[in-house]
Protein backbone atom coordinates (compact mmCIF):
# COMPACT_ATOMS: atom_id res chain seq x y z
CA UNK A 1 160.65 89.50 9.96
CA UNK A 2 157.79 91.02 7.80
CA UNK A 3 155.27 88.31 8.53
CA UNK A 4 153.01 90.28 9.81
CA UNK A 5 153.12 92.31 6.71
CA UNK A 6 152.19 89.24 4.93
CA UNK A 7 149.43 88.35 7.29
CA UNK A 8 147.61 91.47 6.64
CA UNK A 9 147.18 90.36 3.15
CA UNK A 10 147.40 86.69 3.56
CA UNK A 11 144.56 86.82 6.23
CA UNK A 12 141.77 88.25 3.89
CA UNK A 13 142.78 86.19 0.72
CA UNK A 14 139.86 83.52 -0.49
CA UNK A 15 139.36 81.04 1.81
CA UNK A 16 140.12 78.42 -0.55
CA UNK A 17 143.85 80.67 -0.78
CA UNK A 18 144.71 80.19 2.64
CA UNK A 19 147.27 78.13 2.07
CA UNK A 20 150.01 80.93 2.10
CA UNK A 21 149.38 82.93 4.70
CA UNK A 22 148.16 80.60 5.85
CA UNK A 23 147.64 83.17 5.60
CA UNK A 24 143.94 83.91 3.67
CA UNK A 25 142.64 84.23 3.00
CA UNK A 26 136.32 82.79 4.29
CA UNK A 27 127.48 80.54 7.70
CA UNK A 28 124.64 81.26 6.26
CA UNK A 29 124.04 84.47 7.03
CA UNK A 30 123.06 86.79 4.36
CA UNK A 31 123.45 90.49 3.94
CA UNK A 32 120.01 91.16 6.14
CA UNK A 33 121.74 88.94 8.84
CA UNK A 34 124.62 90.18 9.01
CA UNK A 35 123.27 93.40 9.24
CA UNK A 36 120.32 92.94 11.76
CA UNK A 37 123.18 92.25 14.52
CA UNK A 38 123.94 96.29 14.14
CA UNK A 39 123.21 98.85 15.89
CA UNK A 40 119.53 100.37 14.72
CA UNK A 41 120.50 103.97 14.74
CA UNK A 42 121.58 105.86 11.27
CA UNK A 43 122.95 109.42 10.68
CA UNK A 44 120.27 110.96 8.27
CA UNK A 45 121.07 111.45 4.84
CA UNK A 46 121.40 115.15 5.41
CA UNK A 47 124.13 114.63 7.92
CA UNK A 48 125.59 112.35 5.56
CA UNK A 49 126.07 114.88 2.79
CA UNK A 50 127.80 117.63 5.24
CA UNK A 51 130.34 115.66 6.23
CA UNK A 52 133.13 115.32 3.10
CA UNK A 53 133.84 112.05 2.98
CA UNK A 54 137.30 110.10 1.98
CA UNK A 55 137.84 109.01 -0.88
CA UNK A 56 136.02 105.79 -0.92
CA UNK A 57 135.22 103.05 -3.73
CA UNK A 58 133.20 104.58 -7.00
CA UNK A 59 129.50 103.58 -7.25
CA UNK A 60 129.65 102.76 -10.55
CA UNK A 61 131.29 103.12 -13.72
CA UNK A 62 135.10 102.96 -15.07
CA UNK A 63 136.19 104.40 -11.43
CA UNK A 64 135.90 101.30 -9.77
CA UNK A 65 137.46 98.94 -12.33
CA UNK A 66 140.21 101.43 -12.10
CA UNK A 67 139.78 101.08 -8.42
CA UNK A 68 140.47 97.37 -8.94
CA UNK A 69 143.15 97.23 -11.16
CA UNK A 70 145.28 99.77 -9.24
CA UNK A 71 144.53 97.90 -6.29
CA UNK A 72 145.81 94.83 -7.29
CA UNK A 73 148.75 96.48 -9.05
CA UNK A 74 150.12 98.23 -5.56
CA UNK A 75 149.19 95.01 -3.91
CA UNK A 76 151.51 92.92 -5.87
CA UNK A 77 154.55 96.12 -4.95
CA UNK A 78 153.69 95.91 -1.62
CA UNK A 79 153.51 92.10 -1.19
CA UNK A 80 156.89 92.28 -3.37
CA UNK A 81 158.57 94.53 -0.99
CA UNK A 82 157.26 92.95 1.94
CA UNK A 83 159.10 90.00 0.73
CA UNK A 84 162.34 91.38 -0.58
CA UNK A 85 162.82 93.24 2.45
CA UNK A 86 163.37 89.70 4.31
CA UNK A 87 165.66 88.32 1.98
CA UNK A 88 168.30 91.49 2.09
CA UNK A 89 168.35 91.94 5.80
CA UNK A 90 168.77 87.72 6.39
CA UNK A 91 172.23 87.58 5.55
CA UNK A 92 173.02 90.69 7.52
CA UNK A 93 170.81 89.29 10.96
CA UNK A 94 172.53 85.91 10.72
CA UNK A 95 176.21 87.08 10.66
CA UNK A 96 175.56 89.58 13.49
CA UNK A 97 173.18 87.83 15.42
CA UNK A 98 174.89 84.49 15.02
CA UNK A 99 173.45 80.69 14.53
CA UNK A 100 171.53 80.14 17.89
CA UNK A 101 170.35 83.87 18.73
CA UNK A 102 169.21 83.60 15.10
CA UNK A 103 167.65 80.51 14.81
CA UNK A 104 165.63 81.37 18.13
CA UNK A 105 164.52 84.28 16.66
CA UNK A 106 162.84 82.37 13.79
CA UNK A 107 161.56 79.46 15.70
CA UNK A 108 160.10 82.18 18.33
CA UNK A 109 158.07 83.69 14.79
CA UNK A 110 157.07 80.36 13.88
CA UNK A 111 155.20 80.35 17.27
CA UNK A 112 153.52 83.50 16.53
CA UNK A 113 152.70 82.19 12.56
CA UNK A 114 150.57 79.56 14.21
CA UNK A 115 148.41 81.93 16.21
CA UNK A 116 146.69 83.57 13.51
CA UNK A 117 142.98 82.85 14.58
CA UNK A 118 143.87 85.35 17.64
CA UNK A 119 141.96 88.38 15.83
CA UNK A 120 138.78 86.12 16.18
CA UNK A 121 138.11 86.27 12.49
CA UNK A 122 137.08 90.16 13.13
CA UNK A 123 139.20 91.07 10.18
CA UNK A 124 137.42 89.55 7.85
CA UNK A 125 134.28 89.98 9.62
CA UNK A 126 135.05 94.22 9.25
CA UNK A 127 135.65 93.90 5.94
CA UNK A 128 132.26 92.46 4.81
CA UNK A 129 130.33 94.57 7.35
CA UNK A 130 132.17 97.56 5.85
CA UNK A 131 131.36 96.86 2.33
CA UNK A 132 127.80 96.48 3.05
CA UNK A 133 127.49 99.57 4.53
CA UNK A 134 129.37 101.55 2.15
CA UNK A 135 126.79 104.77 2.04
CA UNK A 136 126.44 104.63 5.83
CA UNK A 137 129.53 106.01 7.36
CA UNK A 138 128.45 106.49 10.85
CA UNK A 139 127.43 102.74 11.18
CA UNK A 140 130.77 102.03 9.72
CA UNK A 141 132.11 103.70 13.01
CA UNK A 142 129.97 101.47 15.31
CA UNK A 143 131.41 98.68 13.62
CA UNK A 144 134.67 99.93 13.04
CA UNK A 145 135.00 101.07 17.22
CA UNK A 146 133.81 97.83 18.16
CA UNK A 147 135.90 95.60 16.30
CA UNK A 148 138.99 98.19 18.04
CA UNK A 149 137.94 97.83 21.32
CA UNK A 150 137.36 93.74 21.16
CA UNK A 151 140.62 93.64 19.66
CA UNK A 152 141.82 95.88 21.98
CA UNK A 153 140.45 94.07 24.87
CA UNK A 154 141.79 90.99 23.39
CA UNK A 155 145.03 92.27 23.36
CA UNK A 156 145.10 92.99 26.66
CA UNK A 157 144.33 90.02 27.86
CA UNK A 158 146.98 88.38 25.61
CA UNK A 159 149.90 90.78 26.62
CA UNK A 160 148.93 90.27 30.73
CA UNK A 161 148.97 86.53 30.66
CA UNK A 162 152.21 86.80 28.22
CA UNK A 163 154.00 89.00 31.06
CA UNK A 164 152.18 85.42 33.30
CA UNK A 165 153.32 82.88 31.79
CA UNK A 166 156.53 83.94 30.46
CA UNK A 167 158.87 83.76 33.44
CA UNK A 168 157.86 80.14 34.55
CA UNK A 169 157.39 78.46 30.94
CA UNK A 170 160.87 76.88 29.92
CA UNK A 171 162.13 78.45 27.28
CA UNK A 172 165.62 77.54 27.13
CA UNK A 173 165.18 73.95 27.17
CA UNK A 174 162.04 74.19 25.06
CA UNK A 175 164.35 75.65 22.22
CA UNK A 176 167.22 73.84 23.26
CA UNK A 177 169.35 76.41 23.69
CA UNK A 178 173.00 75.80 23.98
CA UNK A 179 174.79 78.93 24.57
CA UNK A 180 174.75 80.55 28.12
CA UNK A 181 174.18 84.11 26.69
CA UNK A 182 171.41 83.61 24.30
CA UNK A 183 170.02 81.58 26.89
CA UNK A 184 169.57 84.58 29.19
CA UNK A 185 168.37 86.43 26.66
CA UNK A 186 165.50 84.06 25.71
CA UNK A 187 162.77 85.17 27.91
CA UNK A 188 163.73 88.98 26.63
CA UNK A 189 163.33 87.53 22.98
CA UNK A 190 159.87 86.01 23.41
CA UNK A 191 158.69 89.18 25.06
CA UNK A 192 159.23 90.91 22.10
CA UNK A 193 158.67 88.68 19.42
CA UNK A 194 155.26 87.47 21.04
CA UNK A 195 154.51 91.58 22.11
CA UNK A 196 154.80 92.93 18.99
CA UNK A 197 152.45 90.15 17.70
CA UNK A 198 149.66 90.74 20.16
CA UNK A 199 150.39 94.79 20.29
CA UNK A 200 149.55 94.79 16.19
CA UNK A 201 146.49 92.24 15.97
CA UNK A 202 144.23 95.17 16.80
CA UNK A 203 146.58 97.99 15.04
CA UNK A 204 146.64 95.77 11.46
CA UNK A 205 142.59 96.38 11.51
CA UNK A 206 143.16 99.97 9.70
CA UNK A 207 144.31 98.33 6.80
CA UNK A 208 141.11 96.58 6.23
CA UNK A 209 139.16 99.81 6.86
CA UNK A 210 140.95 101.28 4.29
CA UNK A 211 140.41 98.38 1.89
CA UNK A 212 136.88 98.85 2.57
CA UNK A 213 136.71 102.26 1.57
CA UNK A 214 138.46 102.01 -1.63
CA UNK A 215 141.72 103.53 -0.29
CA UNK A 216 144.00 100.26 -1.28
CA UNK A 217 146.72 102.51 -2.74
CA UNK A 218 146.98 104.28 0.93
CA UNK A 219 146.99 100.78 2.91
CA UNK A 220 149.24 99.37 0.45
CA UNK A 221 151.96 102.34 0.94
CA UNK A 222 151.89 102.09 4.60
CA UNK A 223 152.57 98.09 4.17
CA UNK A 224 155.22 99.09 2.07
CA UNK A 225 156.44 101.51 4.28
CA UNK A 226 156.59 99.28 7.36
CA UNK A 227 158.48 95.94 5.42
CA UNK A 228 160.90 99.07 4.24
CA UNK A 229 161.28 100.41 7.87
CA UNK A 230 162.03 97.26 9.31
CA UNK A 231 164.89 96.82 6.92
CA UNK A 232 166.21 100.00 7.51
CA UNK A 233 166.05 99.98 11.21
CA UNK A 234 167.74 96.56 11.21
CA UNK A 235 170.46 97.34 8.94
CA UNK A 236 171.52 100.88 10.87
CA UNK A 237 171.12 99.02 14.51
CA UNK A 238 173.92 96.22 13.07
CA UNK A 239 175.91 99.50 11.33
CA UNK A 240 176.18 101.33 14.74
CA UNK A 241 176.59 97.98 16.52
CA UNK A 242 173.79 97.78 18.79
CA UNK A 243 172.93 94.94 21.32
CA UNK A 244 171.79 92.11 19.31
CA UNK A 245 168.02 91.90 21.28
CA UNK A 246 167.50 95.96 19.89
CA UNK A 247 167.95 94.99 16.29
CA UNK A 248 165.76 91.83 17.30
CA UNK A 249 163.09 94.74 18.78
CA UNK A 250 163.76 97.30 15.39
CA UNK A 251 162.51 94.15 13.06
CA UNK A 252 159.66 93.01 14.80
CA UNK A 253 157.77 96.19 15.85
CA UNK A 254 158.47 98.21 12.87
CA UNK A 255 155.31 96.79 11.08
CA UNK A 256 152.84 97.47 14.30
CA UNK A 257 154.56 101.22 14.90
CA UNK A 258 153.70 101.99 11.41
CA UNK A 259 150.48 100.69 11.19
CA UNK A 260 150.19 102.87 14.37
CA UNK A 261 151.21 105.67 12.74
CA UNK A 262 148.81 105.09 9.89
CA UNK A 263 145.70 104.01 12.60
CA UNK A 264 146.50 108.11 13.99
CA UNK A 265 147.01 109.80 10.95
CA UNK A 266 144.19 108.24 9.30
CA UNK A 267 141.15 108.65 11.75
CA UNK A 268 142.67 112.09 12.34
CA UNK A 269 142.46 113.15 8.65
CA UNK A 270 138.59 111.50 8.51
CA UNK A 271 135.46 113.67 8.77
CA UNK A 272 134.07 113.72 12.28
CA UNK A 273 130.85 111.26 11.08
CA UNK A 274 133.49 108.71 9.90
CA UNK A 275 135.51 108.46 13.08
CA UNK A 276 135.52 105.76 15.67
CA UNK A 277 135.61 106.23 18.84
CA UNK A 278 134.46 104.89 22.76
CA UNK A 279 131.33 106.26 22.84
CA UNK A 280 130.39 104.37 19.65
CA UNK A 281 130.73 100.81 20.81
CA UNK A 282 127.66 98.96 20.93
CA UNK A 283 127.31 95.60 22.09
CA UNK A 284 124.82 94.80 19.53
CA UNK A 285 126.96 95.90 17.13
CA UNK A 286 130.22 93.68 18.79
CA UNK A 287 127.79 90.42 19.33
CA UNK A 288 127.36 91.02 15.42
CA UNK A 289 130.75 91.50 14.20
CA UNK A 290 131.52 88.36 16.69
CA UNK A 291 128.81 86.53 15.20
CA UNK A 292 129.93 86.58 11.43
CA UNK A 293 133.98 86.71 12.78
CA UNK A 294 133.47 83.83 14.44
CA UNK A 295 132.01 81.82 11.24
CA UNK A 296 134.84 83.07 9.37
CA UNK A 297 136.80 81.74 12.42
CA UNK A 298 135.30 78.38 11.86
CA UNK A 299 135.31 78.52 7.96
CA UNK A 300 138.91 79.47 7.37
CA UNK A 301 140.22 76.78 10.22
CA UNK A 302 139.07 74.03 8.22
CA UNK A 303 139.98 75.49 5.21
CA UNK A 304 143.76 75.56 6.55
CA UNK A 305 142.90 72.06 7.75
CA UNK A 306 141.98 70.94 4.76
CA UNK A 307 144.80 72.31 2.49
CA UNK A 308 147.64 71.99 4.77
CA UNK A 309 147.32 68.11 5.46
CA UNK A 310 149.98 66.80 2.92
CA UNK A 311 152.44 67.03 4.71
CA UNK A 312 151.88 65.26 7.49
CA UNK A 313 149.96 62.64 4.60
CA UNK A 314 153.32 62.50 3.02
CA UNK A 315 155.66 61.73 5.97
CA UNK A 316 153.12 59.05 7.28
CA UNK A 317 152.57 57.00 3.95
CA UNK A 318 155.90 57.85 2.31
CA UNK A 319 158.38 58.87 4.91
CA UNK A 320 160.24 62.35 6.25
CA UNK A 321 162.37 62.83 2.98
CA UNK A 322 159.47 62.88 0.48
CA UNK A 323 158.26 64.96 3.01
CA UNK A 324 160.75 67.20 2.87
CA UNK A 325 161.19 67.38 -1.12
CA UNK A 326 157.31 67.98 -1.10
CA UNK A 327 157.70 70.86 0.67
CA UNK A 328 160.07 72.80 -1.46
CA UNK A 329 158.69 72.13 -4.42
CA UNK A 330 155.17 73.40 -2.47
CA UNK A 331 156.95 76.40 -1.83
CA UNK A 332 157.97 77.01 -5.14
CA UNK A 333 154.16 77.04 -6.13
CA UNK A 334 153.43 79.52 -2.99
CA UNK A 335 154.36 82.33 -5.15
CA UNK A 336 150.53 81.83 -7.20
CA UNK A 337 148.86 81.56 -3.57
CA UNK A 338 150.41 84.79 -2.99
CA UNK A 339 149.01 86.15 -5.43
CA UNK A 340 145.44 84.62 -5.76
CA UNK A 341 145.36 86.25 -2.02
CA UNK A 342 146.22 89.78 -3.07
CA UNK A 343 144.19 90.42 -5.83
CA UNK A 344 141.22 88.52 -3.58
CA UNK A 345 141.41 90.81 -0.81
CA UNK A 346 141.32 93.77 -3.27
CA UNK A 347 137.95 92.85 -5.38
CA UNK A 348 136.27 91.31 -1.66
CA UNK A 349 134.79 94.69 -0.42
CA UNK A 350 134.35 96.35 -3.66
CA UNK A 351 131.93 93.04 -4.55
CA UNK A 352 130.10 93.72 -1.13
CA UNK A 353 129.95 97.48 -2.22
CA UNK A 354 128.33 96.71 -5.55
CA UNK A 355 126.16 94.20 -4.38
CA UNK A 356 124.87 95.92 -1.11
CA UNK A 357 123.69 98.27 -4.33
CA UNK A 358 122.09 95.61 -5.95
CA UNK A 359 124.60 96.17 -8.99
CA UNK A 360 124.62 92.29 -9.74
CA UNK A 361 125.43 92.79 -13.47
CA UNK A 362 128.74 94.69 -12.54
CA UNK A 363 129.57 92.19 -9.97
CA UNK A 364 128.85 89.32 -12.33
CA UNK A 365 131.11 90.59 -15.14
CA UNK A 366 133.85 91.62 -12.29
CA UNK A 367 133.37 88.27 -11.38
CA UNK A 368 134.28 86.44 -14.94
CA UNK A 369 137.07 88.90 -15.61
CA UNK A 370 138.29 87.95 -12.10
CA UNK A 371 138.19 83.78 -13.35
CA UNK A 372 140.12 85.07 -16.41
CA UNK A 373 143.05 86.93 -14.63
CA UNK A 374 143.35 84.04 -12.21
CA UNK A 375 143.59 81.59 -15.38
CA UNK A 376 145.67 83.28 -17.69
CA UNK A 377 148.16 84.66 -14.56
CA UNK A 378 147.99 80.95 -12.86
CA UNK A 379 148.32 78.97 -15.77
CA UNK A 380 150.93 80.79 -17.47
CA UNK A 381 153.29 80.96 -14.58
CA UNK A 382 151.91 77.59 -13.47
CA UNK A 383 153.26 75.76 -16.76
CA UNK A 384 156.45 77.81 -16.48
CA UNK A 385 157.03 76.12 -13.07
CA UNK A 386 156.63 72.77 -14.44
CA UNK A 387 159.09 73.95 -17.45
CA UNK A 388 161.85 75.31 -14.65
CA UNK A 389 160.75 73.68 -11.54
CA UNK A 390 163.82 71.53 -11.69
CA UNK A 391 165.96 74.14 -12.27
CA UNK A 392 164.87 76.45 -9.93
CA UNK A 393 164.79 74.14 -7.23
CA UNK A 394 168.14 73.21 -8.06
CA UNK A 395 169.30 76.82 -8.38
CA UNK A 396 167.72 77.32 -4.71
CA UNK A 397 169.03 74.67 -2.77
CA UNK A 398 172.14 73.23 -4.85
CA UNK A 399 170.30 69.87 -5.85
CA UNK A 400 167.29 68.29 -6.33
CA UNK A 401 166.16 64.54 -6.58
CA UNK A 402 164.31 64.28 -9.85
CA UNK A 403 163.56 60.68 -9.22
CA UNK A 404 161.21 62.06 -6.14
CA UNK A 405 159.92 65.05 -7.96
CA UNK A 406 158.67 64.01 -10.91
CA UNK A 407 157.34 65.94 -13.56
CA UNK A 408 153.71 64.81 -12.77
CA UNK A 409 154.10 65.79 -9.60
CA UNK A 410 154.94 69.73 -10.85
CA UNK A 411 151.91 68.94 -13.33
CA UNK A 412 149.59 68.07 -10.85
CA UNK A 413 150.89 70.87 -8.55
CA UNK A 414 149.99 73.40 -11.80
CA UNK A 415 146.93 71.98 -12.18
CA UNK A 416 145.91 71.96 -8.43
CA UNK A 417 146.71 75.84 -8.36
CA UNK A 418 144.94 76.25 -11.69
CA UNK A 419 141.79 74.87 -10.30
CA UNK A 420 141.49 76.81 -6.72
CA UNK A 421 142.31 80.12 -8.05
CA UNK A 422 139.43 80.38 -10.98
CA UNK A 423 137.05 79.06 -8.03
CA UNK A 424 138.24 82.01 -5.65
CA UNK A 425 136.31 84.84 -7.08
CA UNK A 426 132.72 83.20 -7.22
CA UNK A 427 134.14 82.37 -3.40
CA UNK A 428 135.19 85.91 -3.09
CA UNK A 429 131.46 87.46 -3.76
CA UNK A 430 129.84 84.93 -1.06
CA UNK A 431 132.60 86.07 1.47
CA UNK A 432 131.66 89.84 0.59
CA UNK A 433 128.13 89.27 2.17
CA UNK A 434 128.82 86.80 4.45
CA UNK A 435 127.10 83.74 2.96
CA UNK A 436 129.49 81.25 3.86
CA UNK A 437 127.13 78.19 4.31
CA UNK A 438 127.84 76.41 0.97
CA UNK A 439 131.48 76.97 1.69
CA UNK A 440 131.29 74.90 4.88
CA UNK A 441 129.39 72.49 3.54
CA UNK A 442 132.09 72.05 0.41
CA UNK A 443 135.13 72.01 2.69
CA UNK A 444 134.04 69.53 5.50
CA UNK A 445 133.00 67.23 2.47
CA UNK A 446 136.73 67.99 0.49
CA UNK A 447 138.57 67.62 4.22
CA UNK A 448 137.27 64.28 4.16
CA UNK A 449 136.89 63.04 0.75
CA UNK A 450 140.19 64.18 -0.19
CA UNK A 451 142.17 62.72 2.72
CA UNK A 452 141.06 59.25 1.38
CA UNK A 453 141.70 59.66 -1.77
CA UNK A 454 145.30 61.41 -0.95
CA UNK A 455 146.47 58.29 1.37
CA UNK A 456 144.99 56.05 -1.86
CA UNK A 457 146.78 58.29 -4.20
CA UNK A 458 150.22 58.39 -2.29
CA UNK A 459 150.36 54.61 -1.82
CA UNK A 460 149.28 53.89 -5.42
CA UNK A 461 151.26 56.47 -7.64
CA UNK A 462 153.55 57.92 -5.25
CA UNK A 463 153.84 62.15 -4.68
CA UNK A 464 152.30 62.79 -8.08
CA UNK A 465 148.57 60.92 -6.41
CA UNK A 466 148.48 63.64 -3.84
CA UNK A 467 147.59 66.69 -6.26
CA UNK A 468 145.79 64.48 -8.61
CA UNK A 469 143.35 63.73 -5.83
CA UNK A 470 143.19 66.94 -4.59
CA UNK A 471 142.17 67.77 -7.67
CA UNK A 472 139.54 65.00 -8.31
CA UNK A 473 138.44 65.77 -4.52
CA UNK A 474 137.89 69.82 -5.13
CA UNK A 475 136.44 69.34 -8.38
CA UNK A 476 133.98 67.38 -6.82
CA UNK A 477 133.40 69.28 -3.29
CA UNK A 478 134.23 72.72 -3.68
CA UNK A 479 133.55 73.55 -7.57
CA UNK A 480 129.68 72.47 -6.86
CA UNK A 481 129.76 74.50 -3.37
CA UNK A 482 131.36 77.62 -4.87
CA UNK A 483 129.04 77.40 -8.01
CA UNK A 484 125.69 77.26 -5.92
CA UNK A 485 127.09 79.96 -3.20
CA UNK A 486 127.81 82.62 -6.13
CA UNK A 487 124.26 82.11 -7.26
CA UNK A 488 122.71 82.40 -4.15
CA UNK A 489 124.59 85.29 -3.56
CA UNK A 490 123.65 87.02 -6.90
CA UNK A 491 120.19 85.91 -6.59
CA UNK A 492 119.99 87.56 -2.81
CA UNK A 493 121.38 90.92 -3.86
CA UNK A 494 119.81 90.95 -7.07
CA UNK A 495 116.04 92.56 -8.29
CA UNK A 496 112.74 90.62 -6.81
């Protein structure tokens, strides 16, 4: 119900941290690149200084570690409420709604989970062009009205052939639905569902503009605000007994009417010189955000190839029920994806920021507190997982077959986390300036190298191979390819 909530912050995690959100959330272009493909023309620095700015990140100094660390902080409430809100108002939406209406309603989101390379990889593609330009506000509204009106346009397009294709695709038996009255109501359901998906892909942009500029606190409200307002709306609709396809309607559009609401409210409240607007898209400066979206595109797809292939490993080589165990116990190790994603999306444009300065020292030491957080936070609730896995599994679902999960399989699951989040930040400075060649190179080698060694792993040792050699495989691949990226990237931005 708040998955787009978790999206917005899922979709911009490292791209090794994908997993989740699938959500986050990663071409050789460099800084200069990426920022030839703009528009030429600059307010003057005079122009610059009349306008009063909003608050945006600190150039220096304590003010942006604080910037950072409350960041992070209101990320983690945010992300928590986004994903408490869920788990009060289920209960209520399955008695009312009942099993099938229910059930459709989930399977419908599923549908919409899978399509979340429709933004192009503009998102992330903002958010580095942003922090590059962080003393340059009116080329931050080129950028920022182009990547609204290609989003825009895309959305378009995606609502008109949904209003197509909708009446003649079958629904009812593609769901399999049984009951005569949910059937009727099934093309109404995808409508919405699939509406409210396309309607927000260009409204959840704001958020990253707002990331950009230092204002995480602000974004992180209105994500709040919108998980809350869902659950509100949804709980008053079933009070006052409302048809069951307007509480359906209340959940899923209260995230993009509030990040509406925030879009208005916070262009309204900017300076003139920092608004977007039609007369500022360029097409040099679209073809440019396109460009580097577009390699994000490619880079995070086989990323999500790459780490969401067990699966489907573990069904073919050991059957559906391993399968099946694998993936709760996966999901009980989500929780430190989650959070390698939040806390990435937080320090990505400040990096850019500080390196578009040339402040390489300050990104550097940002950098190995960042690899310290993620160990100390990842490890310790890593080897508490492995201490209560069992347990919590069991609390969860009732029962749990401890000759299938194994304790090396929760070891090797602690250890796999371990070893991708201290990697994401010297990922998370490449993604800040768009250098995302070594990155491609180290997945396409891990996709392949640590498919073999999975199916070699699974038939030898069982579920505990599979995150043994994904860690053998990443150790190998990705360490090396996130190791030389960071010092390219340092050694770009840096002094001649």
């Amino acid at each position: 119900m708040t998955r787009a909530v978790g999206r917005a912050a899922a979709g911009t995690a490292p791209t090794a941290a994908t997993a989740e959100a699938a959500k986050a959330e990663a071409t050789t272009a460099t800084a200069a690149t990426a920022t030839t493909a703009a528009a030429p023309t600059m307010v003057t620095a005079g122009t610059v200084a009349a306008a009063a700015p909003p608050a945006g990140l600190p150039a220096s100094g304590p003010g942006r570690d604080r910037t950072v660390t409350v960041g992070i902080a209101t990320a983690m409430v945010a992300k928590g409420i986004g994903l408490a809100a869920p788990l009060v108002m289920t209960p209520a939406c399955f008695r009312y709604l009942g099993e099938q209406r229910y059930g459709l309603w989930m399977a419908i989101t599923a549908l919409t989970g899978m399509a979340w390379f429709a933004d192009l990889g503009l998102g992330n593609g903002l958010l580095t062009r942003l922090g590059q330009l962080t003393d340059e506000p009116r080329q931050q509204a080129r950028e920022i009205s182009g990547a609204f009106a290609t989003l825009g346009v895309v959305a378009v397009l995606l609502l008109t052939a949904l209003l197509v294709v909708t009446p003649v695709v079958p629904w009812v038996e593609l769901f399999a639905v049984g009951d005569p009255g949910v059937a009727a109501q099934t093309p109404t359901l995808v409508l919405i569902c699939f509406g409210a998906f396309v309607v927000n892909i260009p409204l959840s942009l704001v958020q990253r503009v707002q990331y950009a500029r230092g204002q995480m606190v602000q974004s992180n409200a209105w994500q709040s605000a919108g998980a809350l307002a869902a659950l509100v709306v949804v709980l008053a609709a079933i009070t006052a007994g409302w048809p069951p396809l307007v509480v359906v309607a209340g959940a899923v559009l209260a995230v993009p009417v509030t990040n509406l609401l925030n879009t208005v409210t916070y262009f309204w409240s900017c300076p003139q010189a920092y608004r977007p607007g039609p007369r500022l898209v360029h097409r040099d400066t679209v073809v440019g955000l396109l460009r580097l979206g577009v390699r994000f595109f490619v880079l995070t797809t086989m990323s999500s190839i790459a780490l969401n292939v067990d699966n489907p490993l573990v069904a073919n080589v050991l059957g559906l029920a391993a399968a099946a165990h694998y993936a709760v116990v996966g999901k009980l190790f989500g929780v430190l994806w989650v959070f390698v994603g939040l806390v990435g999306m937080t320090v990505w444009p400040v990096n850019g920021a500080a390196l578009a300065r040339g402040e390489v020292d300050w990104v550097r030491r940002n950098t190995r507190r960042m690899v310290l957080l993620y160990g100390v936070v990842v490890g310790s609730v890593g080897l508490a997982l492995v201490g209560t896995g069992h347990r919590l599994i069991a609390l969860w679902l009732g029962s749990v077959d401890r000759s299938t999960i194994r304790l090396p399989v929760l070891v090797g699951l602690a250890g796999w986390s371990l070893v991708v989040a201290v990697t994401s930040p010297l990922i998370m400075v490449q993604n800040s300036i768009g250098l995302l060649r070594p990155q491609f190179v180290g997945w396409a080698a891990f996709l392949v190298l640590a498919t073999v060694l999975k199916v070699w792993g699974l038939r030898q040792f069982g579920l505990a191979g599979l995150p043994a050699a994904a860690c053998v495989a990443y150790l190998s691949t990705m360490v090396p390819a996130a190791l030389v990226g960071y010092r390219r990237a340092l050694a770009r931005c840096g002094p001649s």
